[in-house]
N, C-alpha and C. Protein backbone atom coordinates (compact mmCIF):
# COMPACT_ATOMS: atom_id res chain seq x y z
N UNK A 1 115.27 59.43 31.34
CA UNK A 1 116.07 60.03 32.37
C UNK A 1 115.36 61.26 32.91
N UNK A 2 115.36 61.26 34.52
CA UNK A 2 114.72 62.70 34.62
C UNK A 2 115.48 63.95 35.02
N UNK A 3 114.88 64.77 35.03
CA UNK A 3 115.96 66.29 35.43
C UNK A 3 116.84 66.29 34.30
N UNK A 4 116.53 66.06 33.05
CA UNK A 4 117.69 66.89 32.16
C UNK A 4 117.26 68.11 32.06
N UNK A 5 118.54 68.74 31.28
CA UNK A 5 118.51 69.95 30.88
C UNK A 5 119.70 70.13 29.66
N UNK A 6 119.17 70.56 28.56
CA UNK A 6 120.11 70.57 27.48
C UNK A 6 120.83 72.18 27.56
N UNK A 7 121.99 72.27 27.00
CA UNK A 7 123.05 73.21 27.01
C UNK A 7 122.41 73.97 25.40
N UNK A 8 122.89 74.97 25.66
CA UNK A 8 122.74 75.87 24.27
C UNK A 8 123.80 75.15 23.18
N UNK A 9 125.21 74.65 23.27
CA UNK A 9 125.71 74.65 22.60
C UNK A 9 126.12 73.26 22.39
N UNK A 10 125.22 72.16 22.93
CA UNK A 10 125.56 70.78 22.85
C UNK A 10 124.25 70.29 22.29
N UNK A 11 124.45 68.97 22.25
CA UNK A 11 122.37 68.34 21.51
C UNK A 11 121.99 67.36 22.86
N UNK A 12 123.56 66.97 23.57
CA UNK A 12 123.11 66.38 24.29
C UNK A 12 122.93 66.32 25.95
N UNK A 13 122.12 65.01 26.53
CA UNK A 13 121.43 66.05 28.08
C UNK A 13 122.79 66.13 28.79
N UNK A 14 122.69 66.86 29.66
CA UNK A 14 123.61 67.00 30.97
C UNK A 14 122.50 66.77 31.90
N UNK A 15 122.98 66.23 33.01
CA UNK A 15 121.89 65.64 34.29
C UNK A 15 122.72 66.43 35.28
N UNK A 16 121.72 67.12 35.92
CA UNK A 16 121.75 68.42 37.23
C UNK A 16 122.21 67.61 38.64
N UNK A 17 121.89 66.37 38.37
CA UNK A 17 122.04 65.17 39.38
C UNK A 17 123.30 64.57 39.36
N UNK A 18 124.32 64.93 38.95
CA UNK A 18 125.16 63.69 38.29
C UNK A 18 126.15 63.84 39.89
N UNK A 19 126.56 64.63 40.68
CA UNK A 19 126.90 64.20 42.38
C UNK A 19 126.26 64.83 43.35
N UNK A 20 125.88 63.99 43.89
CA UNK A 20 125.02 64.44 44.69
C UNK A 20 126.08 65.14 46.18
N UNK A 21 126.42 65.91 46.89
CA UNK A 21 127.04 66.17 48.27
C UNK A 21 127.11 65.09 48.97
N UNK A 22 125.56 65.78 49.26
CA UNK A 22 125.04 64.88 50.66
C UNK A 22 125.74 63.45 51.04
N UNK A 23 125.25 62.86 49.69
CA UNK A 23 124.91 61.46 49.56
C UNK A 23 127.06 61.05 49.73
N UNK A 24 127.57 61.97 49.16
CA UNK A 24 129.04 61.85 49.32
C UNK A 24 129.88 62.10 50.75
N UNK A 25 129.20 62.83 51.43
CA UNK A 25 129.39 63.54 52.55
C UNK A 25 128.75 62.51 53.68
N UNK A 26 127.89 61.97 53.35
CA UNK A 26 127.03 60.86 54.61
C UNK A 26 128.42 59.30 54.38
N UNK A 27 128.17 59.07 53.40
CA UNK A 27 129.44 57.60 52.69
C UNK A 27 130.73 58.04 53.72
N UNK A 28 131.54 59.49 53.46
CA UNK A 28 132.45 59.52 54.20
C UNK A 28 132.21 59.45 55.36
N UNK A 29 131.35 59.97 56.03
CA UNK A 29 131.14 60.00 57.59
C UNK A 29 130.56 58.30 58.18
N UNK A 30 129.99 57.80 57.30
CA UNK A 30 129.65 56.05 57.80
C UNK A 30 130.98 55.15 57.41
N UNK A 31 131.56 55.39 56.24
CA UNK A 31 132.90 54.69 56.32
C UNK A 31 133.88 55.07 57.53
N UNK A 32 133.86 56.44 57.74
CA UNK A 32 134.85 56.70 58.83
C UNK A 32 134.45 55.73 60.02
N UNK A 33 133.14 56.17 60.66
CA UNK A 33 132.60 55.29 61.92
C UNK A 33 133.00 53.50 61.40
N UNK A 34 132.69 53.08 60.53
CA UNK A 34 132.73 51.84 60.49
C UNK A 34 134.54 51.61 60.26
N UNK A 35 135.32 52.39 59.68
CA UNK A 35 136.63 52.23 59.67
C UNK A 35 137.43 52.37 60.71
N UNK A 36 137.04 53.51 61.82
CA UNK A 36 137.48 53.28 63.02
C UNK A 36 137.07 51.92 63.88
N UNK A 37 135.54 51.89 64.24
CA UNK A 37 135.57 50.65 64.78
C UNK A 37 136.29 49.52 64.78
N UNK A 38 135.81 49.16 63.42
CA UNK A 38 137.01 47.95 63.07
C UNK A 38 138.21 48.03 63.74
N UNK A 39 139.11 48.93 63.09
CA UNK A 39 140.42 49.27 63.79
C UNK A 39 140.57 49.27 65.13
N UNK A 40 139.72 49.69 65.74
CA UNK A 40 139.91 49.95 67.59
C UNK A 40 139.83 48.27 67.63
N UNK A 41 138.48 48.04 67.06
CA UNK A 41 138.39 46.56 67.64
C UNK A 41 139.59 45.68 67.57
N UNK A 42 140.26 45.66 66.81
CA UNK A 42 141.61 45.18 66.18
C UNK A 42 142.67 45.55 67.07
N UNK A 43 142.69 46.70 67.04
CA UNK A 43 144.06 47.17 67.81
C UNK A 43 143.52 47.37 69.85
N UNK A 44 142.18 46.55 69.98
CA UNK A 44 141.87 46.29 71.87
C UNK A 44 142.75 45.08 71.66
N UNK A 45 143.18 44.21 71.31
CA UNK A 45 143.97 43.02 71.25
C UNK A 45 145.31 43.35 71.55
N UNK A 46 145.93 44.29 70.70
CA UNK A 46 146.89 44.46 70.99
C UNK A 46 147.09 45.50 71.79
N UNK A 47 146.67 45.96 72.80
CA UNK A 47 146.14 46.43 74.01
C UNK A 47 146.40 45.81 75.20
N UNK A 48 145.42 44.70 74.77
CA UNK A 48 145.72 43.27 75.80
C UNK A 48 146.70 42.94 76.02
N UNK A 49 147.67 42.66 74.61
CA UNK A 49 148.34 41.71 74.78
C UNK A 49 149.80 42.78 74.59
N UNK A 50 149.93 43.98 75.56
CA UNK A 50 150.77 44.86 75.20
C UNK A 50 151.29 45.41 74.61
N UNK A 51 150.72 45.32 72.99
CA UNK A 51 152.09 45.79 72.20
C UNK A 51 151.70 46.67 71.76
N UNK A 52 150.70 47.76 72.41
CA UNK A 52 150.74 48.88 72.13
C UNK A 52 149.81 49.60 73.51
N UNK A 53 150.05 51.00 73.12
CA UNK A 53 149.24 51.62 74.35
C UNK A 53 147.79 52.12 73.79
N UNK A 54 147.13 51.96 74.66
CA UNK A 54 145.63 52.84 74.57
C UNK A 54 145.53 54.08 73.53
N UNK A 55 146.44 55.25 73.78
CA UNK A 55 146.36 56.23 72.86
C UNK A 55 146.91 55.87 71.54
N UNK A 56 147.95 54.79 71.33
CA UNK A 56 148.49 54.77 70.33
C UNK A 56 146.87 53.90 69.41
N UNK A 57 146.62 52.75 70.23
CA UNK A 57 145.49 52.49 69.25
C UNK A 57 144.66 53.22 69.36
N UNK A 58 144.40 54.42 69.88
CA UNK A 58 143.20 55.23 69.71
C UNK A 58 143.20 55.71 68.47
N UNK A 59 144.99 56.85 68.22
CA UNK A 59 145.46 57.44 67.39
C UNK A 59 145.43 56.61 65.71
N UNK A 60 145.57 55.34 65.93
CA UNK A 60 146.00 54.62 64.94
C UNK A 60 144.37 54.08 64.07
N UNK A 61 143.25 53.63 64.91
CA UNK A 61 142.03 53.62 64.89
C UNK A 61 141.66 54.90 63.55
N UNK A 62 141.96 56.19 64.47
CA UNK A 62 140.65 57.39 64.21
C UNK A 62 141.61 57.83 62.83
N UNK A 63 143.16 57.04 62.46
CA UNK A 63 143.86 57.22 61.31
C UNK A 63 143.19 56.52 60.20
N UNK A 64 143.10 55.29 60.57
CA UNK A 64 142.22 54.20 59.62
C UNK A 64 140.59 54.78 59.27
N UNK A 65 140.48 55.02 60.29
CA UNK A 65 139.00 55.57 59.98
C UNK A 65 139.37 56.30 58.80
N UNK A 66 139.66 57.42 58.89
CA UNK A 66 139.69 58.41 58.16
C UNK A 66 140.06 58.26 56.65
N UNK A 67 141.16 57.21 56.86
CA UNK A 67 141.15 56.56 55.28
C UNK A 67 140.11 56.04 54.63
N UNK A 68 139.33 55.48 55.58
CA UNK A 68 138.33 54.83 54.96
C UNK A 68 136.90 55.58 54.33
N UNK A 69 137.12 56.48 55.70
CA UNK A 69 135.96 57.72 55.12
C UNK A 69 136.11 58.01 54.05
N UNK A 70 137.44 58.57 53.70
CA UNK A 70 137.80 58.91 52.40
C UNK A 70 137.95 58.44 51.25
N UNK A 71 138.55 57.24 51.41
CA UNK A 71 137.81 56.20 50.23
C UNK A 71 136.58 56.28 49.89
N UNK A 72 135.71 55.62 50.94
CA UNK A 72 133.85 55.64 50.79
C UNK A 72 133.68 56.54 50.02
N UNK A 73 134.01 57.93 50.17
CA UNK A 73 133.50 59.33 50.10
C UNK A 73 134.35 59.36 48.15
N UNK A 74 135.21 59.34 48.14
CA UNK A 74 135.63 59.27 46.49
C UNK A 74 135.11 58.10 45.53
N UNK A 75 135.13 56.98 46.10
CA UNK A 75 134.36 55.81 45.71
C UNK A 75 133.01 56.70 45.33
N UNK A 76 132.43 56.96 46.21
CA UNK A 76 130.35 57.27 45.93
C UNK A 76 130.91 58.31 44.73
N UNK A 77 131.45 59.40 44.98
CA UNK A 77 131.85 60.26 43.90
C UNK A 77 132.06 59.96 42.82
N UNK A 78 133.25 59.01 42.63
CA UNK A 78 132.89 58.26 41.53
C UNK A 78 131.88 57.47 41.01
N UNK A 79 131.13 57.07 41.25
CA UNK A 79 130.55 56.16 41.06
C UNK A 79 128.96 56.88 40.55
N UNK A 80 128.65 57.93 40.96
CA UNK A 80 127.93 59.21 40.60
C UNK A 80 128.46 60.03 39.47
N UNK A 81 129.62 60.06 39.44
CA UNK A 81 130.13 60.81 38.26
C UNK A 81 129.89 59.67 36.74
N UNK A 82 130.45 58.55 36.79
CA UNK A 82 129.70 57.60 36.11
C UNK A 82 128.94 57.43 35.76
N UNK A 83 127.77 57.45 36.62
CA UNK A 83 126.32 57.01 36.66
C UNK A 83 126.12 55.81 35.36
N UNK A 84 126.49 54.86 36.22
CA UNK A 84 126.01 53.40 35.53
C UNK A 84 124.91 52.94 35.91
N UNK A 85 124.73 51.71 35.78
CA UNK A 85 124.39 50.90 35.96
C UNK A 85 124.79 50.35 37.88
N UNK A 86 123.64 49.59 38.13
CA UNK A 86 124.02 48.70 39.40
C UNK A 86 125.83 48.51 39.17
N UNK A 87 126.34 47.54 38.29
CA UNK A 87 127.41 46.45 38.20
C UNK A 87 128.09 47.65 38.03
N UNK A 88 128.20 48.37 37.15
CA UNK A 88 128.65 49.24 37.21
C UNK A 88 129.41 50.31 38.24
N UNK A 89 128.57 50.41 38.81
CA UNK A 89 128.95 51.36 39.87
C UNK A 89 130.11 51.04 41.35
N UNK A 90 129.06 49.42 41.19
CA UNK A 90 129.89 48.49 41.99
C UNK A 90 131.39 48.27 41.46
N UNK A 91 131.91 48.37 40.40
CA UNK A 91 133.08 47.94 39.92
C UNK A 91 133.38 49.36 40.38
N UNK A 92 133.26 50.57 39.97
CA UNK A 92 133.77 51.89 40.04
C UNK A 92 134.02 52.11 41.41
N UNK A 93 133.01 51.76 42.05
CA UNK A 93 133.46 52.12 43.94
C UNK A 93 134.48 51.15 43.96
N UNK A 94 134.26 49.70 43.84
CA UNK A 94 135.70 48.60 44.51
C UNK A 94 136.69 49.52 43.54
N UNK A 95 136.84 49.78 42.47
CA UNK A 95 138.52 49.91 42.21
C UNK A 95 139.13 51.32 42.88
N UNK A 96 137.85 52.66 43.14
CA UNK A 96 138.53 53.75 43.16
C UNK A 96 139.09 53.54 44.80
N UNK A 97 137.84 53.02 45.64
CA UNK A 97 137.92 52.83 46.82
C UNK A 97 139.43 51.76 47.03
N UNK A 98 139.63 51.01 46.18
CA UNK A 98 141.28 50.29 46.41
C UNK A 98 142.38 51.09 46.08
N UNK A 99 142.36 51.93 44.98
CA UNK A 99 142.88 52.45 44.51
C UNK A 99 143.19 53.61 45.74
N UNK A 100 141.92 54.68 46.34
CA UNK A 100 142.81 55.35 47.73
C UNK A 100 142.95 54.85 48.52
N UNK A 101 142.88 53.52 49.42
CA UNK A 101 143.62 52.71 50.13
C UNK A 101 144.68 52.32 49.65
N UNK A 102 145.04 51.83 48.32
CA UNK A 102 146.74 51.47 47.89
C UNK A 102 147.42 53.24 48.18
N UNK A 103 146.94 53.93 47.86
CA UNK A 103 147.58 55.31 47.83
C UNK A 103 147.94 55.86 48.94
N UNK A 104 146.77 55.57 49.77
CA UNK A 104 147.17 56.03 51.60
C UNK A 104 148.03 55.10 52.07
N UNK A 105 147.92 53.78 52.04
CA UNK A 105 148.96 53.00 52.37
C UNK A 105 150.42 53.26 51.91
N UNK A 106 150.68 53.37 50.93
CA UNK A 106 152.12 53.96 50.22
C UNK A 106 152.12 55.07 50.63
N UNK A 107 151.71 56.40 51.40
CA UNK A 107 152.07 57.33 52.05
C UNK A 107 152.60 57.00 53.11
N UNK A 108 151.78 56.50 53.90
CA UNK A 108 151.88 56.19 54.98
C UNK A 108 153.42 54.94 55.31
N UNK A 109 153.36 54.11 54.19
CA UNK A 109 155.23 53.61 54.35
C UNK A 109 156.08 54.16 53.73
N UNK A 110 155.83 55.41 52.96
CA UNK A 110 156.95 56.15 52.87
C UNK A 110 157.17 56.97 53.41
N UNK A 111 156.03 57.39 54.50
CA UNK A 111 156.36 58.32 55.65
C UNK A 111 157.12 57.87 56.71
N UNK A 112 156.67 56.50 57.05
CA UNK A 112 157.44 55.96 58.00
C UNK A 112 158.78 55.51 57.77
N UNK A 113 159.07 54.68 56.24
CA UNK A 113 160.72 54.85 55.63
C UNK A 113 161.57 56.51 56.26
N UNK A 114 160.93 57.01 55.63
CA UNK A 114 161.89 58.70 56.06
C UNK A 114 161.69 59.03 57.28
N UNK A 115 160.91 58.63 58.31
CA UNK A 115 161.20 58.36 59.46
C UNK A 115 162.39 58.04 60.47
N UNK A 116 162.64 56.72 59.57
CA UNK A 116 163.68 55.81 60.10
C UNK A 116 165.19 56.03 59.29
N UNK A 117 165.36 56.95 58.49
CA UNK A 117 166.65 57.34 58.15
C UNK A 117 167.05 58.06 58.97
């Protein structure tokens, strides 16, 4: 392993590397772009086909995005905090990354439930 550095009061390494920012900070900003797209692309249909307006899928788009950024962005985090293996890591991003999409989603219908009372 490179870049260790041992602690005075442990035997074993700690790695100076173990999250990187950047690398967390770039994930959120390419999930966002790729999470909006999608979404716009999705919601120009229903555009077309009236059942919603331009700003609303704009609004609704740059919402999704943002979930997604944020997933990406805790996913890599995790998955760095770990530091596995390939398979590894891959399992750690799919569950954390589902895991804040199940979470934003259940905000988001219990925001809209208390809405509608």
């Amino acid at each position: 392993m490179q870049n260790q550095t041992y602690s005075n009061n442990y035997n074993y390494p700690v790695s100076s590397l173990s999250i990187r920012p950047n690398a967390v900070l770039n994930t959120g900003i390419f999930g966002t772009v790729i999470g909006s797209t999608v979404a716009m692309g999705l919601n120009l249909h229903k555009v077309q086909s009236e059942e919603m307006s331009i700003g609303e899928a704009l609004t609704d788009s740059l919402a999704k995005g943002a979930g997604a950024g944020l997933a990406a962005a805790t996913a890599t985090a995790a998955a760095q905090a770990i530091g596995g293996g390939r398979v590894t890591n891959w399992a750690v991003m799919l569950a954390t990354a589902t895991g804040v999409g199940y979470a934003i989603n259940m905000l988001g219908k219990k925001n809209e439930a208390d809405g509608k009372k």
